[in-house]
Protein backbone atom coordinates (compact mmCIF):
# COMPACT_ATOMS: atom_id res chain seq x y z
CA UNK A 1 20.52 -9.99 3.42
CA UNK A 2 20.67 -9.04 -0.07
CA UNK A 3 17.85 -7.22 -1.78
CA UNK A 4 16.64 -6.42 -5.53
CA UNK A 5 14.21 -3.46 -5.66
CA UNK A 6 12.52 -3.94 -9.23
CA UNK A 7 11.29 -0.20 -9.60
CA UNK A 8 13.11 3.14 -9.22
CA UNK A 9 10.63 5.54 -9.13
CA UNK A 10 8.76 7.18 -5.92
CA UNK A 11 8.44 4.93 -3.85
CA UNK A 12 11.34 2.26 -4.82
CA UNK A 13 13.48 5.44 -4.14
CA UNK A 14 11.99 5.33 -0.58
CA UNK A 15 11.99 1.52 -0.31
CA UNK A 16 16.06 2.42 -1.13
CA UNK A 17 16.51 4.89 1.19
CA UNK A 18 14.88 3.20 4.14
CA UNK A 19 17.14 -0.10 3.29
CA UNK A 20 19.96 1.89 2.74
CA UNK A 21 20.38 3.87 4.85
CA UNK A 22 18.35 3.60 8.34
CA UNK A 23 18.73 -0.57 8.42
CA UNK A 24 22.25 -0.71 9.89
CA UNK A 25 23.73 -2.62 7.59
CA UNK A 26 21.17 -5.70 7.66
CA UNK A 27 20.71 -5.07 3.60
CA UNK A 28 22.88 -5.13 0.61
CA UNK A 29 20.55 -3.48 -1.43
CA UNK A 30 21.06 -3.45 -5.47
CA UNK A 31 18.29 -1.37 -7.29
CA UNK A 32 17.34 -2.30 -11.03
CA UNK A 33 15.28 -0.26 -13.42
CA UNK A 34 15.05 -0.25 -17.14
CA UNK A 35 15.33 3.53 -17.74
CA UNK A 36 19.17 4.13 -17.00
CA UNK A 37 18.18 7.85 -15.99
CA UNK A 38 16.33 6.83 -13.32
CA UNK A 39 18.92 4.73 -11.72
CA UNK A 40 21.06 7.66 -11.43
CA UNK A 41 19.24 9.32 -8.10
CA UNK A 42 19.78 5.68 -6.41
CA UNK A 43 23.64 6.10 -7.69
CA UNK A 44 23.66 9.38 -5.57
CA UNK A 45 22.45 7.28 -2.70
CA UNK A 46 25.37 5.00 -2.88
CA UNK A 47 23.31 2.01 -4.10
CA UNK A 48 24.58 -0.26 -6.92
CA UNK A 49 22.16 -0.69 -9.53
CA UNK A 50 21.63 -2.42 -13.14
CA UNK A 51 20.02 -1.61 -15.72
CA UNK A 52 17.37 -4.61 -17.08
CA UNK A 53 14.88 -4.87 -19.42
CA UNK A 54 11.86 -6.12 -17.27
CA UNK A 55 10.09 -8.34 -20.23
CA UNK A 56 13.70 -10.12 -20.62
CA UNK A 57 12.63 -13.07 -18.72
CA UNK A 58 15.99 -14.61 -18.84
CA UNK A 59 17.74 -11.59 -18.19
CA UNK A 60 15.76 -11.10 -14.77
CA UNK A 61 16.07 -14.69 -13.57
CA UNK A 62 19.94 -13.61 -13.98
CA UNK A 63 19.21 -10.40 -11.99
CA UNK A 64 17.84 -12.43 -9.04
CA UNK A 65 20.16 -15.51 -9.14
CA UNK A 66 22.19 -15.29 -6.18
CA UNK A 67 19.91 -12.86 -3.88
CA UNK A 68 18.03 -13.26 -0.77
CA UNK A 69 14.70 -11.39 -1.90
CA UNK A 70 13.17 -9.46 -4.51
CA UNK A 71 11.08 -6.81 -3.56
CA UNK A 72 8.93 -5.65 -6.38
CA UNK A 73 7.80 -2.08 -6.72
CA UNK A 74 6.84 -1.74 -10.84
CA UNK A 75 3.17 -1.08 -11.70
CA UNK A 76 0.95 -4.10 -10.72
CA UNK A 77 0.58 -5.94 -14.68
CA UNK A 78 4.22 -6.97 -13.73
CA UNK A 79 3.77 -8.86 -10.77
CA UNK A 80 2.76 -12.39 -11.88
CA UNK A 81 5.75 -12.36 -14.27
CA UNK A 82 7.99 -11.40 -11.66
CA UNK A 83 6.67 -13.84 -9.11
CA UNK A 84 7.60 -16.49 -11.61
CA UNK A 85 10.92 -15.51 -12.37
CA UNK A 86 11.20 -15.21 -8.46
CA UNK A 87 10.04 -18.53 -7.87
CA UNK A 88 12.84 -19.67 -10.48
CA UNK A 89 15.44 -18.41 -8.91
CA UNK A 90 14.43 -19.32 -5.78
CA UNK A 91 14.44 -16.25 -3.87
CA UNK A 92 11.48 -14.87 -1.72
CA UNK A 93 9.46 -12.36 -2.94
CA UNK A 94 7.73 -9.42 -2.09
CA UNK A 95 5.30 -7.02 -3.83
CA UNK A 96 2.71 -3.84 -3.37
CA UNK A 97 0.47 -4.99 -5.66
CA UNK A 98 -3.08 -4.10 -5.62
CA UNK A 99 -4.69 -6.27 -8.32
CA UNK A 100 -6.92 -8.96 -7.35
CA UNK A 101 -5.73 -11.12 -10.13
CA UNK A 102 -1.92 -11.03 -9.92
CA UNK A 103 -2.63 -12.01 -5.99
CA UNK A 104 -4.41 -14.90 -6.94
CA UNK A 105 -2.01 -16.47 -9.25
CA UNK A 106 0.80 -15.86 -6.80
CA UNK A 107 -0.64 -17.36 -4.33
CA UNK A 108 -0.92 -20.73 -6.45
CA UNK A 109 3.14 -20.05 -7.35
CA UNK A 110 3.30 -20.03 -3.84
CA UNK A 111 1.80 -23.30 -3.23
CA UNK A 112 4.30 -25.69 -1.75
CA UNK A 113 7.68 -23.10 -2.95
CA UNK A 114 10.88 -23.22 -0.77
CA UNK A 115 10.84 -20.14 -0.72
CA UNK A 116 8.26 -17.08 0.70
CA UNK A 117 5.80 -15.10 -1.33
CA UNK A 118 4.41 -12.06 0.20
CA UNK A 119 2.40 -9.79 -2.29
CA UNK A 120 0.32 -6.59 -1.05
CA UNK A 121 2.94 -5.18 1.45
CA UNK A 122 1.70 -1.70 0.98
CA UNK A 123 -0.71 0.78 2.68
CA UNK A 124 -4.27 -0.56 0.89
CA UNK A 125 -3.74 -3.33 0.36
CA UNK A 126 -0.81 -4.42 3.41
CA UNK A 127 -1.24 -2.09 6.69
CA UNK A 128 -5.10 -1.77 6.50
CA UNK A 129 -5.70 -5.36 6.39
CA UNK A 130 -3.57 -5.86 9.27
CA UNK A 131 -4.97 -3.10 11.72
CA UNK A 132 -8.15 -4.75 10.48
CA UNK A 133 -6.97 -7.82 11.22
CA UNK A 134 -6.00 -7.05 15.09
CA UNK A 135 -8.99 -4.94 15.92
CA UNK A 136 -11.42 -8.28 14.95
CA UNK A 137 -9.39 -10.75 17.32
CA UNK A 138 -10.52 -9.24 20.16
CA UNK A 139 -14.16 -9.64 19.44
CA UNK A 140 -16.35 -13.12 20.66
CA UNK A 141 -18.60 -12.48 17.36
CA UNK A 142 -17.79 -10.02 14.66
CA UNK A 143 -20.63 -8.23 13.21
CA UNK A 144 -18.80 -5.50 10.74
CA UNK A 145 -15.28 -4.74 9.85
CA UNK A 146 -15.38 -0.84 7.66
CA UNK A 147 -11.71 -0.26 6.49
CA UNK A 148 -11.61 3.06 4.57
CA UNK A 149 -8.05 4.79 3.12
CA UNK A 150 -7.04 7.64 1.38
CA UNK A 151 -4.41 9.05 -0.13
CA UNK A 152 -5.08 12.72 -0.65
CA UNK A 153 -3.76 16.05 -1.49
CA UNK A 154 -3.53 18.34 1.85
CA UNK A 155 -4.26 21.23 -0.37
CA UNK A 156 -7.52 20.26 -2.80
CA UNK A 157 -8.01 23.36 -5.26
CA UNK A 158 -9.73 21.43 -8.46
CA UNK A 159 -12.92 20.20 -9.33
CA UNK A 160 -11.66 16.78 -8.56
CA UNK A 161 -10.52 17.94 -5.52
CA UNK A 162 -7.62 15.59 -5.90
CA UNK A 163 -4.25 15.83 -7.05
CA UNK A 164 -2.35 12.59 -8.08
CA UNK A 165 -0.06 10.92 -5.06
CA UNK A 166 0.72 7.69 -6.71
CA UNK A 167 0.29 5.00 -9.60
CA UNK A 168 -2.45 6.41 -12.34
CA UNK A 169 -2.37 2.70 -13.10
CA UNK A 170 -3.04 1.47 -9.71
CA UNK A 171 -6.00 4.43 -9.49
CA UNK A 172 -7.34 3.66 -13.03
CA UNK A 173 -6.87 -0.74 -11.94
CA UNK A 174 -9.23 -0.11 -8.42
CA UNK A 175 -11.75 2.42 -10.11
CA UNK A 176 -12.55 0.43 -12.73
CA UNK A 177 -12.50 -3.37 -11.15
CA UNK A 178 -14.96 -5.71 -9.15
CA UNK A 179 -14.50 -5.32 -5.17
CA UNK A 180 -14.42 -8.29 -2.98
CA UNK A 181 -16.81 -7.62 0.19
CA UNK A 182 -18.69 -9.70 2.46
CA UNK A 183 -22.53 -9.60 3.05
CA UNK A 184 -24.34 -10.93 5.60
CA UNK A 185 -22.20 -13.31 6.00
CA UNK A 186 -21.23 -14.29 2.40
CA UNK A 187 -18.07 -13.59 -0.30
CA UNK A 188 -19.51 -11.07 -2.80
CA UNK A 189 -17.85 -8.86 -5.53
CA UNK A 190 -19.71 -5.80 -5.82
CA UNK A 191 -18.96 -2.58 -7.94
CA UNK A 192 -16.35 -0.04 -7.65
CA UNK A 193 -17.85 3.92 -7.40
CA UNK A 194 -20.92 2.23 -5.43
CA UNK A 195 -21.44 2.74 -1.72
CA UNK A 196 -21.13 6.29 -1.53
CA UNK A 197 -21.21 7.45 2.12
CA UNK A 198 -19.77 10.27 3.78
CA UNK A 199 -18.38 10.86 7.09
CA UNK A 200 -16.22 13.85 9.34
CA UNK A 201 -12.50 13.31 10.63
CA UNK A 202 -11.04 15.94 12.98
CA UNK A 203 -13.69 18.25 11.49
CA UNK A 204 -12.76 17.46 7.66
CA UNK A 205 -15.52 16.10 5.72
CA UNK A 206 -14.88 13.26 3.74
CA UNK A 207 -16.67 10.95 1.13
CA UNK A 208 -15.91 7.16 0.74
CA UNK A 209 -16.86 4.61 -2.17
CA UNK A 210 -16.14 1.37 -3.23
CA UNK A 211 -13.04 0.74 -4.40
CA UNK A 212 -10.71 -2.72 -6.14
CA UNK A 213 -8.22 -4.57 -4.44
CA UNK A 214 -7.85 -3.01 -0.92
CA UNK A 215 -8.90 -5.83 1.37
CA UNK A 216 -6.23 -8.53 0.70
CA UNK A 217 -6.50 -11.50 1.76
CA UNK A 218 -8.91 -10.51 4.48
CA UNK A 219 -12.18 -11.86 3.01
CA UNK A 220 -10.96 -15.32 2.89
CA UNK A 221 -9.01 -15.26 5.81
CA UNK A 222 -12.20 -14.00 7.69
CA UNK A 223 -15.23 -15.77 5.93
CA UNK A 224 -17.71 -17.50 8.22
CA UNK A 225 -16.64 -14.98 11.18
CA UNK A 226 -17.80 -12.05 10.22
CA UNK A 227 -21.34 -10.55 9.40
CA UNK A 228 -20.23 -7.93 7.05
CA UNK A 229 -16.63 -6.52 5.75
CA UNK A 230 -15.74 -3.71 2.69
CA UNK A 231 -13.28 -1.57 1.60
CA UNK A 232 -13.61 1.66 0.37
CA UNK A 233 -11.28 4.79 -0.49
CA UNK A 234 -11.55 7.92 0.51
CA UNK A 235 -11.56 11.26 -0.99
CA UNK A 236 -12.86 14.96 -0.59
CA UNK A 237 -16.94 15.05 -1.21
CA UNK A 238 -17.80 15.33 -5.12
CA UNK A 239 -15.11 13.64 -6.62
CA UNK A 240 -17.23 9.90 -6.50
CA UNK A 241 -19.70 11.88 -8.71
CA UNK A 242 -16.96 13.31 -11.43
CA UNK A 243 -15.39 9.92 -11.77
CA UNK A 244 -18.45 8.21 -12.85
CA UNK A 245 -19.03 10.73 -15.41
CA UNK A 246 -15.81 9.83 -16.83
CA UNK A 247 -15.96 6.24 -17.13
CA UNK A 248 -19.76 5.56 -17.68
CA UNK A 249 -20.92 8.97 -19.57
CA UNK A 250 -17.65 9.67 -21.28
CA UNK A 251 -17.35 5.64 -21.89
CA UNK A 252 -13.98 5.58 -20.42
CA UNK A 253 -13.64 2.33 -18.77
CA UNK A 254 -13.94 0.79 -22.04
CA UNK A 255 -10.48 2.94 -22.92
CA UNK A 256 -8.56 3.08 -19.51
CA UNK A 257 -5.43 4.07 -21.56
CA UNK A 258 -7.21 7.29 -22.88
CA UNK A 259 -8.24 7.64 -19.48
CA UNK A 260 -4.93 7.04 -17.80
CA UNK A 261 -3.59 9.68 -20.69
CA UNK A 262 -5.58 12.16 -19.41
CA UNK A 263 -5.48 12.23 -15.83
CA UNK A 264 -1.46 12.37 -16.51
CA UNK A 265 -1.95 15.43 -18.73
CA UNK A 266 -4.82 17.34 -16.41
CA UNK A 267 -4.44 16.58 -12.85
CA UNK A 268 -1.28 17.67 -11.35
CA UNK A 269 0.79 15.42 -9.16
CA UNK A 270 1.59 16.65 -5.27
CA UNK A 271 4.30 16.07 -2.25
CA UNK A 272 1.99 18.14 -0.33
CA UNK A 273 -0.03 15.06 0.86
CA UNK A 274 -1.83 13.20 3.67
CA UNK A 275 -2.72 9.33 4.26
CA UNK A 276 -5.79 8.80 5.90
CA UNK A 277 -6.18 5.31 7.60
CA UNK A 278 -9.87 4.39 9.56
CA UNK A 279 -10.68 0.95 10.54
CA UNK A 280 -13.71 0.11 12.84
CA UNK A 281 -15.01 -3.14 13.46
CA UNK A 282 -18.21 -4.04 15.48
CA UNK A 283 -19.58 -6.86 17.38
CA UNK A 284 -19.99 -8.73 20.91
CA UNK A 285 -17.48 -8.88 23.44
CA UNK A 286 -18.16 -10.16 27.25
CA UNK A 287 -21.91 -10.13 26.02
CA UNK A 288 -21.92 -6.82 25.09
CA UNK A 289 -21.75 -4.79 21.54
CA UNK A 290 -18.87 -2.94 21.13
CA UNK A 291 -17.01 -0.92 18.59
CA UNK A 292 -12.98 -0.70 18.06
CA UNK A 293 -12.04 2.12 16.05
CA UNK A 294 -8.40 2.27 14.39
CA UNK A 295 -7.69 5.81 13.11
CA UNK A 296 -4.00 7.89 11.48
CA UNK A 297 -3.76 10.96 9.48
CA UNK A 298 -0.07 11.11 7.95
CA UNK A 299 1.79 13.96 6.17
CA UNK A 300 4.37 14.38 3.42
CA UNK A 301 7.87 15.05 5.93
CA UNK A 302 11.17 15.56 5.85
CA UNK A 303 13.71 12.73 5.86
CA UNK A 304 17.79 12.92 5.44
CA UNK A 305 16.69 16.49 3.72
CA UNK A 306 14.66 15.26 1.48
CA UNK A 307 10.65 15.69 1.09
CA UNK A 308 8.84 12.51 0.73
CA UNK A 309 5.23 12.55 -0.05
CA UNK A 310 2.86 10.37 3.07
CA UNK A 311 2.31 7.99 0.43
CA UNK A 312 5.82 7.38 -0.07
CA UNK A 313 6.27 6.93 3.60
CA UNK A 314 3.56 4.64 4.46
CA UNK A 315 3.65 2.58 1.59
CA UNK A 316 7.64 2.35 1.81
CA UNK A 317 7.55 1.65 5.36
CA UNK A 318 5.01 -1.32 4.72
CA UNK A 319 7.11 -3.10 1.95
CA UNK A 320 10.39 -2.54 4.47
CA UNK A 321 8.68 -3.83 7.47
CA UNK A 322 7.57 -7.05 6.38
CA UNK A 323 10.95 -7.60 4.97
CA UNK A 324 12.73 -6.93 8.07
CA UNK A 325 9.85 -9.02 10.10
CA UNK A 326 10.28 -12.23 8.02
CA UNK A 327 14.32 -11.82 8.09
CA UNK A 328 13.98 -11.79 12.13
CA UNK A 329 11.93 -14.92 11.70
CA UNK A 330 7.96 -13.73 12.85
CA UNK A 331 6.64 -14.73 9.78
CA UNK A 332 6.58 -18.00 7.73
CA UNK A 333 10.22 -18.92 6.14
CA UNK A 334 7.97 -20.28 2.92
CA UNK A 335 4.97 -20.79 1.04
CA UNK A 336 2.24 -17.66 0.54
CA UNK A 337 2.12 -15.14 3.78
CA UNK A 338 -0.98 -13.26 4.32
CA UNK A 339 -0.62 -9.33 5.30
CA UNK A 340 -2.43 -10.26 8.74
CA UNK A 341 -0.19 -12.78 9.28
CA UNK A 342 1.89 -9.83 10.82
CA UNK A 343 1.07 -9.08 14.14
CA UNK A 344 -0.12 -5.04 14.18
CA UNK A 345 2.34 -4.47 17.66
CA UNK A 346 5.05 -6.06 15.68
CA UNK A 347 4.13 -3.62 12.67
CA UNK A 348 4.19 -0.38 14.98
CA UNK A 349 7.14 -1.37 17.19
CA UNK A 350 9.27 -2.52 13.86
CA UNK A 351 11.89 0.61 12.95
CA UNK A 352 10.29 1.17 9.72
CA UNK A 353 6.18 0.52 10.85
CA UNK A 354 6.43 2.66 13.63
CA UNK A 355 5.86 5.84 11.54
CA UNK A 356 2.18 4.34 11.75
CA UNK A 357 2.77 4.24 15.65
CA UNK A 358 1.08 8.19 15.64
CA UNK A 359 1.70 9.10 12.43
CA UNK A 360 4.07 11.87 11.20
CA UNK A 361 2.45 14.44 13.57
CA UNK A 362 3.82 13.13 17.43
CA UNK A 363 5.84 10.53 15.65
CA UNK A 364 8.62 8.55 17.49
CA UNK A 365 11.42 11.22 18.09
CA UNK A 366 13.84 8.39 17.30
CA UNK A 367 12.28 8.23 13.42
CA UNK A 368 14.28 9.94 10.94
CA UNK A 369 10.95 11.97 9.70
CA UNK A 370 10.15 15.85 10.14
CA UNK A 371 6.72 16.68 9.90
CA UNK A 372 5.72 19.69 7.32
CA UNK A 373 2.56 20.12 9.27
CA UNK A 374 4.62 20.66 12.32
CA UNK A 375 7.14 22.77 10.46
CA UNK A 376 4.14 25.01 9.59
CA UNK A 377 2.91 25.52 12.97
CA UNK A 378 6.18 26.28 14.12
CA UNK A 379 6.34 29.09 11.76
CA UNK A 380 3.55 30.87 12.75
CA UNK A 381 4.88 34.12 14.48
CA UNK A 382 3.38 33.73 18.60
């Protein structure tokens, strides 16, 4: 099959690598960025590459002619003009946006296409939604679906108590954006930073708020079967309280790029993470009210000798597994797929999903990954 990855940064170098090399062969993978530096670490992975200007239109219809899929991983403002050129050149396409928006309007380019759109492939939105997703079909009536995620530093030592993992744009796009929900029984959008609750994990406390984008599909494909349903991220207690100050006190959500300017200049960016993944869903089964509870912590590891942060895993290993899923034929050939559309055993059992399987810690000896939180333990003298 033969692949574009649009995107050569963190995690399209992941995306690459996984493709690459652990795929046997099933993808011919040709990377394209705009910044001709960056192309030059997917060079030293053996991948061809080109070098296109993004906002060329004509120019990336040329880059796709010919190719089986596009798999999209620049920030999330690109993904409606991508989908298009996609669409165009009649390949299927695949994204890890998070933006609410740009979902909505691919979703009508989808709308009777030849070929398959399948936006959100990542952790939040992508994997949630489909643990979500498989926890609820068990259930006779649903009465409350909680998915919660975070991406985290392992090592908090700021006020923020967070260190940056991924996309300041993505972070900056769900802080400062309406949140779908349902309540009692009805669609709502209610407002990011509200919802502040707090909770314990393996004895780490934890605080979770809402947050933009991070459900999917989910509320539509669920309405009228479930009582209530939210998202919310997760981070170390007292950082909810700092990022208010800066957009509402400070007035910074009226000037995201100052914003965005200065968490790239003040918070410092971390390998050294973990993904935190925590799904529970509640309701009546057999006549009798039950809770499910879907839980993963995943570290930054080792793969082919080089450290990859736990976002770059997970959110790699979603893109990569619905790719390989639809080319083995389990999910629609056209039109717009849904992330819980994918069936969560196919997910775990797939050779890239099944670093969710246990996570990095216990993971599938078969996986090319190396836990650092193992390597640490192993280091301590008996």
């Amino acid at each position: 099959m033969k692949i574009v990855l649009l995107g050569t940064g963190h995690i399209g170098l992941a995306i690459a690598r996984l493709l690459h090399l652990h795929a046997d062969g099933d993808y011919e993978v040709l990377a394209a960025d705009r910044d001709a530096n960056a192309l030059a670490a997917m060079r030293a992975l053996g991948v061809a590459t080109a070098q296109v200007d993004f906002n060329d239109h004509d120019a990336l219809c040329s880059l796709l002619s010919g190719r089986d899929a596009c798999l999209n991983a620049l920030p999330y403002h690109m993904a409606t003009a991508v989908a298009k050129a996609a669409k165009l050149s009649g390949v299927h396409y695949f994204d890890l946006t998070e933006d609410v928006r740009a979902t909505r309007a691919i979703a009508k380019l989808a709308a009777g296409a030849d070929t398959a759109f399948m936006p959100q492939c990542g952790l939040a939105p992508g994997f949630i939604g489909i643990a979500a997703h498989s926890l609820t079909s068990s259930f006779d009536e649903i009465h409350e679906v909680k998915m919660r995620v975070g991406a985290l530093p392992e090592f908090p030592t700021n006020a923020l108590k967070y260190n940056l993992t991924w996309s300041v744009d993505g972070l900056v796009n769900e802080y400062c954006h309406p949140c779908e929900a349902i309540r009692d029984g009805k669609m709502q959008d209610i407002q990011p930073l509200e919802g502040l609750e707090h909770f314990s994990l393996d004895g780490v406390e934890y605080e979770a708020f809402n947050t933009s984008g991070g459900l999917g599909t989910l509320c539509s494909t669920l309405a009228g079967q479930v009582r209530n349903l939210d998202y919310k991220s997760v981070r170390y207690p007292g950082h909810r309280n700092l990022v208010k100050f800066l957009l509402e006190e400070l007035r910074l959500r009226d000037d995201q790029e100052q914003l965005k300017g200065i968490l790239r200049k003040s918070v410092p960016t971390t390998m050294q993470d973990v993904v935190l993944v925590f799904v529970t869903v509640s309701g009546m089964r057999d006549g009798m009210h039950v809770q499910e509870v879907f839980s993963r912590k995943i570290f930054a590891a080792i793969r082919d000798g080089v450290h990859e942060s736990a976002i770059q895993i997970t959110t790699a290993a979603g893109i990569c597994t619905a790719l390989d899923l639809f080319r083995q034929g389990k999910l629609p050939a056209h039109g717009f797929i849904r992330q819980e559309q994918i069936a969560l055993a196919d997910f775990l059992a797939n050779r890239f999903g099944r670093v969710y399987a246990h996570g990095t810690q216990g993971a599938n000896p078969h996986a090319p990954y190396v836990s650092h939180q193992m390597e640490r333990q192993a280091a301590v003298p008996a």
